[in-house]
PDB file of N, CA and C in Angstrom:
ATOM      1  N   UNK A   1      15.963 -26.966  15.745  1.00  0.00           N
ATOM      2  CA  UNK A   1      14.568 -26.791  16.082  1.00  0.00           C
ATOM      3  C   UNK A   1      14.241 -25.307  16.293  1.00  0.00           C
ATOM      4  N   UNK A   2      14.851 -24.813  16.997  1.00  0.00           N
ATOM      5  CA  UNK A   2      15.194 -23.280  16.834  1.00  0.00           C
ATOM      6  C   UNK A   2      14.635 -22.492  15.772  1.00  0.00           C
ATOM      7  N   UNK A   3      15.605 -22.613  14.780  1.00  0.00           N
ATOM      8  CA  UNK A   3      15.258 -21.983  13.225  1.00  0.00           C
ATOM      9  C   UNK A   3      14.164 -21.779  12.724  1.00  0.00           C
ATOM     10  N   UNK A   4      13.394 -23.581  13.161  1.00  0.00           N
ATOM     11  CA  UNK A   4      11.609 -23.626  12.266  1.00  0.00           C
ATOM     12  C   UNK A   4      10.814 -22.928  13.144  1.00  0.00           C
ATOM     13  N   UNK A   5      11.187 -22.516  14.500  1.00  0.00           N
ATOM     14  CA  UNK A   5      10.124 -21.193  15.147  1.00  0.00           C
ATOM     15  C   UNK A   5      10.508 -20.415  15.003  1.00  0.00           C
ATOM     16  N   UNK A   6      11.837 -20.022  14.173  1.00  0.00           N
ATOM     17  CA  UNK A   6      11.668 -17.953  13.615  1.00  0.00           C
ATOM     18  C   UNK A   6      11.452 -18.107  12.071  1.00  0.00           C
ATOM     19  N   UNK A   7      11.373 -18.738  11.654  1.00  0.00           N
ATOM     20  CA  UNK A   7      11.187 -19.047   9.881  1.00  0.00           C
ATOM     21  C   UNK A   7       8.908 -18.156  10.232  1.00  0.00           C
ATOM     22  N   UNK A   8       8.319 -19.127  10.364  1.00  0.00           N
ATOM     23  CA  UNK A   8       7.212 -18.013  10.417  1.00  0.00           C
ATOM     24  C   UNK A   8       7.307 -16.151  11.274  1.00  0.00           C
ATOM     25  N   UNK A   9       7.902 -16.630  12.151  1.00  0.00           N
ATOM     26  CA  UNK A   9       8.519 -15.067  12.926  1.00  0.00           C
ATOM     27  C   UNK A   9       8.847 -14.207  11.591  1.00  0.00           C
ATOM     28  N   UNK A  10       9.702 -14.621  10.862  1.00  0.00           N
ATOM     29  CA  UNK A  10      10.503 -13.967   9.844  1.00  0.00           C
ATOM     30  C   UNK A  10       9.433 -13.397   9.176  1.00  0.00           C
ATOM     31  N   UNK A  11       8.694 -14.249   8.487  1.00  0.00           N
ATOM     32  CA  UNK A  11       7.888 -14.375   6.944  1.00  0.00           C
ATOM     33  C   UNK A  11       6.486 -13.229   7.442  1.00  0.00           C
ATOM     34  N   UNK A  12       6.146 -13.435   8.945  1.00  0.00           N
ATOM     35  CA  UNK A  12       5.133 -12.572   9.363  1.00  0.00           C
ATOM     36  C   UNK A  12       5.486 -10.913   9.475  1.00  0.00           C
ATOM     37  N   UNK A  13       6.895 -10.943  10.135  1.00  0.00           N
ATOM     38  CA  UNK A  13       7.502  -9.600   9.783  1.00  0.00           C
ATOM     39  C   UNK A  13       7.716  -9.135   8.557  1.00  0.00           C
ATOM     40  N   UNK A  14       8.067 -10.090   7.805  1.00  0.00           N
ATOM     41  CA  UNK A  14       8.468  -9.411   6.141  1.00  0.00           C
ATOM     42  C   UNK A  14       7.072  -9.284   5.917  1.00  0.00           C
ATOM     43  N   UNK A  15       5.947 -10.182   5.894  1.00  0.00           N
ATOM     44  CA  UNK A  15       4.821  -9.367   5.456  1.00  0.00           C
ATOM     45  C   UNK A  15       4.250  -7.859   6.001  1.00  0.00           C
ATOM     46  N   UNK A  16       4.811  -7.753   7.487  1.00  0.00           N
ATOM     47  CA  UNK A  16       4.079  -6.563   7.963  1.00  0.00           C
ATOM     48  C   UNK A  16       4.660  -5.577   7.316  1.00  0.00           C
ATOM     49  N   UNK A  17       6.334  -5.322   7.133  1.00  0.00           N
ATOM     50  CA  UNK A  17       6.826  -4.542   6.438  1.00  0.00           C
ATOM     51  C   UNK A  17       6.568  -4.235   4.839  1.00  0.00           C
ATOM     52  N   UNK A  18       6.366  -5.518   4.537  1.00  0.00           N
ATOM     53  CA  UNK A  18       5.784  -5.273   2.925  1.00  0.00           C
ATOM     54  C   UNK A  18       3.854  -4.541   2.495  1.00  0.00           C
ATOM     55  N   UNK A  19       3.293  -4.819   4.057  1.00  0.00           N
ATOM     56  CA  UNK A  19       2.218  -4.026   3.846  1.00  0.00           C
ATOM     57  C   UNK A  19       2.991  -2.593   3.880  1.00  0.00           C
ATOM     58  N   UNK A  20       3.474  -2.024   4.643  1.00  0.00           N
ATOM     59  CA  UNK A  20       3.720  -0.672   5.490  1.00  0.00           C
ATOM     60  C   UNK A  20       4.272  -0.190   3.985  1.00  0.00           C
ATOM     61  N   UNK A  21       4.900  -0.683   3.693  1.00  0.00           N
ATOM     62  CA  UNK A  21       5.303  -0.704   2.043  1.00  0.00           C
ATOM     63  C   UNK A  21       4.322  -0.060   0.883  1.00  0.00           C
ATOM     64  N   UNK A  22       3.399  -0.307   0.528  1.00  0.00           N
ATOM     65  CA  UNK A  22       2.514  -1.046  -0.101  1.00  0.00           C
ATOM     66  C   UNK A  22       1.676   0.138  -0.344  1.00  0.00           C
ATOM     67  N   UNK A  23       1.129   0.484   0.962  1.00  0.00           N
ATOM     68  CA  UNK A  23       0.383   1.558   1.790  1.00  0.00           C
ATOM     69  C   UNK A  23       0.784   3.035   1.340  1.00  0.00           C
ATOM     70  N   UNK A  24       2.028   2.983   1.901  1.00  0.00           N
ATOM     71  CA  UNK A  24       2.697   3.926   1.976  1.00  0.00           C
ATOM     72  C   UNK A  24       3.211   4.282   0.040  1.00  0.00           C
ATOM     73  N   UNK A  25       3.622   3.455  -0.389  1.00  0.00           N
ATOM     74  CA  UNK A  25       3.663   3.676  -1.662  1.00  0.00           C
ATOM     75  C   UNK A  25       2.712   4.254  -2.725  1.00  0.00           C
ATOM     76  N   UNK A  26       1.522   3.439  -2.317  1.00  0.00           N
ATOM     77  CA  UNK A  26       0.191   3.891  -2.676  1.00  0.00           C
ATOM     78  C   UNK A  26      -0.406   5.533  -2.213  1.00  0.00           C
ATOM     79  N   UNK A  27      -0.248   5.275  -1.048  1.00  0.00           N
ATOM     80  CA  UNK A  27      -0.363   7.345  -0.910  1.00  0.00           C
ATOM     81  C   UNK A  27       0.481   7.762  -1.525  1.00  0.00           C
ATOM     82  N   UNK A  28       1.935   7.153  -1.139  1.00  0.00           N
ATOM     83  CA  UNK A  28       3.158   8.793  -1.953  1.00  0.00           C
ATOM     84  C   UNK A  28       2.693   8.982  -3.335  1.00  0.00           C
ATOM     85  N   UNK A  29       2.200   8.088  -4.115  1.00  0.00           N
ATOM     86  CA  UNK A  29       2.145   7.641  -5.540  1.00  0.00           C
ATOM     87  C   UNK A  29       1.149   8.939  -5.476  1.00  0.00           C
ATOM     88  N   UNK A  30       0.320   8.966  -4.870  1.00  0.00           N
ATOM     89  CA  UNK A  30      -1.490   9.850  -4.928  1.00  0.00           C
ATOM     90  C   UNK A  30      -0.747  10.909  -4.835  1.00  0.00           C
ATOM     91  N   UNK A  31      -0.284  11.249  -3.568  1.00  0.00           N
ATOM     92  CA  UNK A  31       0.321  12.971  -3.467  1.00  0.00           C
ATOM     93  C   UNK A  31       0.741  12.924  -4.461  1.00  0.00           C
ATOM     94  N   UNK A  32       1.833  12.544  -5.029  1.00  0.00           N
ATOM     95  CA  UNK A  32       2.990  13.190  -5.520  1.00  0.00           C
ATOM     96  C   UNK A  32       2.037  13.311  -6.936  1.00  0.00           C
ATOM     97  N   UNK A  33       1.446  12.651  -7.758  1.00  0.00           N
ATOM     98  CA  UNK A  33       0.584  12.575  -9.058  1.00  0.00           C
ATOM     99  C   UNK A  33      -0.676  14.080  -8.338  1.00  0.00           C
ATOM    100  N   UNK A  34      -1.182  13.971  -7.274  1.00  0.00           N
ATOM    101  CA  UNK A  34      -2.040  15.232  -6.685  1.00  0.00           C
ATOM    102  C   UNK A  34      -1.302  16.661  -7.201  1.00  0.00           C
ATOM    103  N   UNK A  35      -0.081  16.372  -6.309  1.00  0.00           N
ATOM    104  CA  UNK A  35       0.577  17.864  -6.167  1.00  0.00           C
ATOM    105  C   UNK A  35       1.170  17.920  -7.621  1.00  0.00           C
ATOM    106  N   UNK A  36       1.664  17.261  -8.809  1.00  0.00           N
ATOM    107  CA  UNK A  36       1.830  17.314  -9.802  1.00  0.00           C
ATOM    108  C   UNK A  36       0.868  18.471 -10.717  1.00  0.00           C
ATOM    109  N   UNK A  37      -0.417  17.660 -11.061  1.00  0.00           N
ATOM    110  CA  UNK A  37      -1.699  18.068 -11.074  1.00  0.00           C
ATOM    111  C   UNK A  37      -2.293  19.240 -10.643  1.00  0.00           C
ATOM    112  N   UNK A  38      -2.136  19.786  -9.241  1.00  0.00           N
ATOM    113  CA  UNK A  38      -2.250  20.652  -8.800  1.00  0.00           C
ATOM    114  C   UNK A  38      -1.292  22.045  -9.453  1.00  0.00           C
ATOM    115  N   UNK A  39       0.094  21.536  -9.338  1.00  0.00           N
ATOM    116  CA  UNK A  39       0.690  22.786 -10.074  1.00  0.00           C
ATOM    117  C   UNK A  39       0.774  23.434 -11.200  1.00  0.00           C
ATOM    118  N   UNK A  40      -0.082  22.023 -12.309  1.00  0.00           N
ATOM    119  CA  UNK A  40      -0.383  22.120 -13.360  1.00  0.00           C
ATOM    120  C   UNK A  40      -1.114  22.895 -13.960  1.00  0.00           C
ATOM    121  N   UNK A  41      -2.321  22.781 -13.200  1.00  0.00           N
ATOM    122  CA  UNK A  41      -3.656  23.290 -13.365  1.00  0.00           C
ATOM    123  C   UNK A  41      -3.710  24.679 -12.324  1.00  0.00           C
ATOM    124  N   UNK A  42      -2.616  24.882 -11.267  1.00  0.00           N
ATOM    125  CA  UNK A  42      -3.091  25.960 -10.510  1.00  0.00           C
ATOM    126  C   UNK A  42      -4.370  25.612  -9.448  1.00  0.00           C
ATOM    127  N   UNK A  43      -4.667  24.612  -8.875  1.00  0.00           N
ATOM    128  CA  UNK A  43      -5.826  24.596  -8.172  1.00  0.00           C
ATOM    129  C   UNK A  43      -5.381  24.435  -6.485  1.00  0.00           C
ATOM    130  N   UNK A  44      -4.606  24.922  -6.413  1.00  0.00           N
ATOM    131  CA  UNK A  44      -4.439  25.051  -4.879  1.00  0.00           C
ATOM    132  C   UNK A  44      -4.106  23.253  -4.621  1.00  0.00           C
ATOM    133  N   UNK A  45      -4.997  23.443  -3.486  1.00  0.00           N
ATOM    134  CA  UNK A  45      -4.773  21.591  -2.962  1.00  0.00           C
ATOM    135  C   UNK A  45      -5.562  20.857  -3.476  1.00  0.00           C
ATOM    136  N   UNK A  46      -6.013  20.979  -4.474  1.00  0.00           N
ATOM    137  CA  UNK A  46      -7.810  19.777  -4.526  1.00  0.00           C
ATOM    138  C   UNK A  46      -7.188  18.370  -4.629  1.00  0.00           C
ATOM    139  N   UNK A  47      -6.172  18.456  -5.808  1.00  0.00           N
ATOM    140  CA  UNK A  47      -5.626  17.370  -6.496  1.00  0.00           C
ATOM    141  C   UNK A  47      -4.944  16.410  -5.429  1.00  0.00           C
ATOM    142  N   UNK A  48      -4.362  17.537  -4.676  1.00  0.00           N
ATOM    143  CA  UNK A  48      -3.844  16.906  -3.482  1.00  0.00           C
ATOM    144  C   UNK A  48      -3.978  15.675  -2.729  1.00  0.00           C
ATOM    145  N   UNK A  49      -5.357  16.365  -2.066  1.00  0.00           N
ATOM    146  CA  UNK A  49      -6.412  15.788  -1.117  1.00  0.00           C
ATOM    147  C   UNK A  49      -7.165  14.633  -2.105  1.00  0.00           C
ATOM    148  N   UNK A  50      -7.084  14.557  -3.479  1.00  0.00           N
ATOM    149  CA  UNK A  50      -7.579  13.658  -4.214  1.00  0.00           C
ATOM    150  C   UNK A  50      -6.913  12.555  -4.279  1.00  0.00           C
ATOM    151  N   UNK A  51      -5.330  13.149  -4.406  1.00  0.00           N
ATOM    152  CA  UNK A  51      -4.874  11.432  -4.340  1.00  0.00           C
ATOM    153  C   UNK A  51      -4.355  10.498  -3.819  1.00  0.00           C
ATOM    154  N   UNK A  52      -4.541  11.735  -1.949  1.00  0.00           N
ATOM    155  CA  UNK A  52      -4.277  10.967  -0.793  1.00  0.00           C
ATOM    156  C   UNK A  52      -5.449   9.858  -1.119  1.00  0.00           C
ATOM    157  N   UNK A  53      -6.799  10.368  -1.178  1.00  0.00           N
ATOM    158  CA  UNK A  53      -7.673   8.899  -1.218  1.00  0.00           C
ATOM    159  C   UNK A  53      -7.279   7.938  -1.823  1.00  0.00           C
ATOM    160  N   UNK A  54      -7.331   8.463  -3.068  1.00  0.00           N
ATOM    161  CA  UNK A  54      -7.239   7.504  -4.644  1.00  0.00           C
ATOM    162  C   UNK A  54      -6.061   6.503  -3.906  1.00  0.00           C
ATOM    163  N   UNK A  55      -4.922   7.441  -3.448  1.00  0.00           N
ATOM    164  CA  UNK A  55      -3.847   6.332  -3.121  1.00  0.00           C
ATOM    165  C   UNK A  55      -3.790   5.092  -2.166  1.00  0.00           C
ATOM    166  N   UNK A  56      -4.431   5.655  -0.902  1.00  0.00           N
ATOM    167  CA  UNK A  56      -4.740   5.253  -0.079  1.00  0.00           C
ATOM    168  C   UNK A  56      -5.843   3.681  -0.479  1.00  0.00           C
ATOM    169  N   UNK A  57      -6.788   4.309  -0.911  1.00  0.00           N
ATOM    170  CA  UNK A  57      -7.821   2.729  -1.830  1.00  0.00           C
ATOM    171  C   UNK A  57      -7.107   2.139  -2.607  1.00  0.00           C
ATOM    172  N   UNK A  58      -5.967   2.453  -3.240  1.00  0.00           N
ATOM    173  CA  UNK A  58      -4.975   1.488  -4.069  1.00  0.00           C
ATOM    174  C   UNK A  58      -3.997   0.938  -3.278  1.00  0.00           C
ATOM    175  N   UNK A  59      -3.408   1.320  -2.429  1.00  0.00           N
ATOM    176  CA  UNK A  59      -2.312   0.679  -0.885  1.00  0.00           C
ATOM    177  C   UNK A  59      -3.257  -0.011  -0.784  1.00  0.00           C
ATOM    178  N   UNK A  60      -4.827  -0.275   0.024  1.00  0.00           N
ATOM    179  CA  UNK A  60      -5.569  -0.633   1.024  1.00  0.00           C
ATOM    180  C   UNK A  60      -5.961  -1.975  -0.407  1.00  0.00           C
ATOM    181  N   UNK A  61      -6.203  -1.859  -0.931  1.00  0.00           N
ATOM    182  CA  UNK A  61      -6.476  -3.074  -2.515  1.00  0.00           C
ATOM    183  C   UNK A  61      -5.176  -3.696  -2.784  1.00  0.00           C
ATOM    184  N   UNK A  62      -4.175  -2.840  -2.823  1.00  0.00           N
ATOM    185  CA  UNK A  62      -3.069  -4.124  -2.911  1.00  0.00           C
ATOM    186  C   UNK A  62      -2.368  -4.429  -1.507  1.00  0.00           C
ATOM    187  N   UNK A  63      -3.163  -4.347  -0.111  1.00  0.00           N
ATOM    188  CA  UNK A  63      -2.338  -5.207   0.797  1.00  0.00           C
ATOM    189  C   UNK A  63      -3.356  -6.250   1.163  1.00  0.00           C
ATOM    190  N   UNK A  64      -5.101  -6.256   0.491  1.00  0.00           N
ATOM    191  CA  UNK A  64      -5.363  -6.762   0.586  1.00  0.00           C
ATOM    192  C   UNK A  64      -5.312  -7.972  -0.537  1.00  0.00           C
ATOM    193  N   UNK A  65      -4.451  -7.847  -1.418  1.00  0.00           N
ATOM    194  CA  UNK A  65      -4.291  -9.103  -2.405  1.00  0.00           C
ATOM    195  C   UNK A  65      -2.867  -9.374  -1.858  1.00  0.00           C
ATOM    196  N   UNK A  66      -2.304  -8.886  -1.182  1.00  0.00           N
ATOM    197  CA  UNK A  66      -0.896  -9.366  -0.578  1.00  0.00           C
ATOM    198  C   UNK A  66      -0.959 -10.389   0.483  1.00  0.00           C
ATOM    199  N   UNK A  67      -2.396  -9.864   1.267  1.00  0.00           N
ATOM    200  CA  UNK A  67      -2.549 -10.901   2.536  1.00  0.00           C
ATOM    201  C   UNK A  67      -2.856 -12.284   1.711  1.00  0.00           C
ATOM    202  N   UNK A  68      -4.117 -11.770   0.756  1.00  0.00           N
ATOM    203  CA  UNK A  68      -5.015 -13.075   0.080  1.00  0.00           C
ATOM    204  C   UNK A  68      -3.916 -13.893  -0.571  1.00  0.00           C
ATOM    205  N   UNK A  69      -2.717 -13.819  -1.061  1.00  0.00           N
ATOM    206  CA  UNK A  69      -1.556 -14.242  -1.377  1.00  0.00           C
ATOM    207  C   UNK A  69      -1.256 -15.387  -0.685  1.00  0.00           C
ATOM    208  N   UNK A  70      -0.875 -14.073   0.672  1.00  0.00           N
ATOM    209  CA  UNK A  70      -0.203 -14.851   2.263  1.00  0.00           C
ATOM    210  C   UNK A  70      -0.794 -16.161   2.677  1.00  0.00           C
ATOM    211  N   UNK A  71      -2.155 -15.894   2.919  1.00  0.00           N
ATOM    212  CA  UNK A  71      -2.823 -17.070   3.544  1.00  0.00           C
ATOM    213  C   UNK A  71      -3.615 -17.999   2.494  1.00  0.00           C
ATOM    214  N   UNK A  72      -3.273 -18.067   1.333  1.00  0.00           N
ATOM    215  CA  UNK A  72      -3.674 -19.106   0.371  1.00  0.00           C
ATOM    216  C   UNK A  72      -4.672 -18.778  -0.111  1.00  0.00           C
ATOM    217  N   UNK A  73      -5.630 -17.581   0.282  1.00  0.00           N
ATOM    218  CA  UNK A  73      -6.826 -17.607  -0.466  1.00  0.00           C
ATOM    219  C   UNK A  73      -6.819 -17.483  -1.808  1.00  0.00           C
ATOM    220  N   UNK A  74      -7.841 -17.777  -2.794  1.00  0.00           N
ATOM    221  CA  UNK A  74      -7.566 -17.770  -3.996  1.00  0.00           C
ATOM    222  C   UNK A  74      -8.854 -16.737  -4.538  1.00  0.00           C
ATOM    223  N   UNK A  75      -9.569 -16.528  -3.671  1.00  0.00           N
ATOM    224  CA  UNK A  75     -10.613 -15.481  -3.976  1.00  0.00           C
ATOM    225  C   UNK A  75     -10.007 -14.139  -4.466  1.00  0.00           C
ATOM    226  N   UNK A  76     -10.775 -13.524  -5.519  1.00  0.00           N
ATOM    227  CA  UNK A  76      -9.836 -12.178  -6.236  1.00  0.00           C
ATOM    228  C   UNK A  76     -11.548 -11.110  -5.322  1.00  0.00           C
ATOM    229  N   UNK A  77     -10.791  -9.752  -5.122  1.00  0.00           N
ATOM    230  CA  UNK A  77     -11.627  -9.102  -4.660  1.00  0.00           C
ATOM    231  C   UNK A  77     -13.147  -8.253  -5.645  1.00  0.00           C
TER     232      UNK A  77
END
């Protein structure tokens, strides 16, 4: 009986970690394509600061189809 109250424990942690994931992937992805860009072109930081956003709205879009996953919704954003 034990087990079936950490089985959701589990699955709620692996999701939190798979957002933190997700997120985080999505910015590094932006910098690192920013600062790419940036050295390319010579523009200081612009690119930078561009794809912290860009990344950031792509983490924040795919943890929200990760949740919609989680909890059964079937609605696409």
């Amino acid at each position: 009986m034990k087990k079936r109250r950490q089985l959701p424990l589990l699955r709620a942690l692996a999701l939190v970690g798979q957002l933190g994931f997700v997120i985080a992937g999505g910015v590094g992805a932006g910098v690192g394509a920013g600062w790419a860009l940036d050295r390319w072109a010579d523009t200081g930081a612009v690119f930078t600061i561009v794809g912290i956003f860009v990344g950031l709205a792509g983490g924040a879009a795919a943890a929200y189809r990760l949740l919609a996953g989680f909890t059964g919704s079937d609605e696409e954003p």
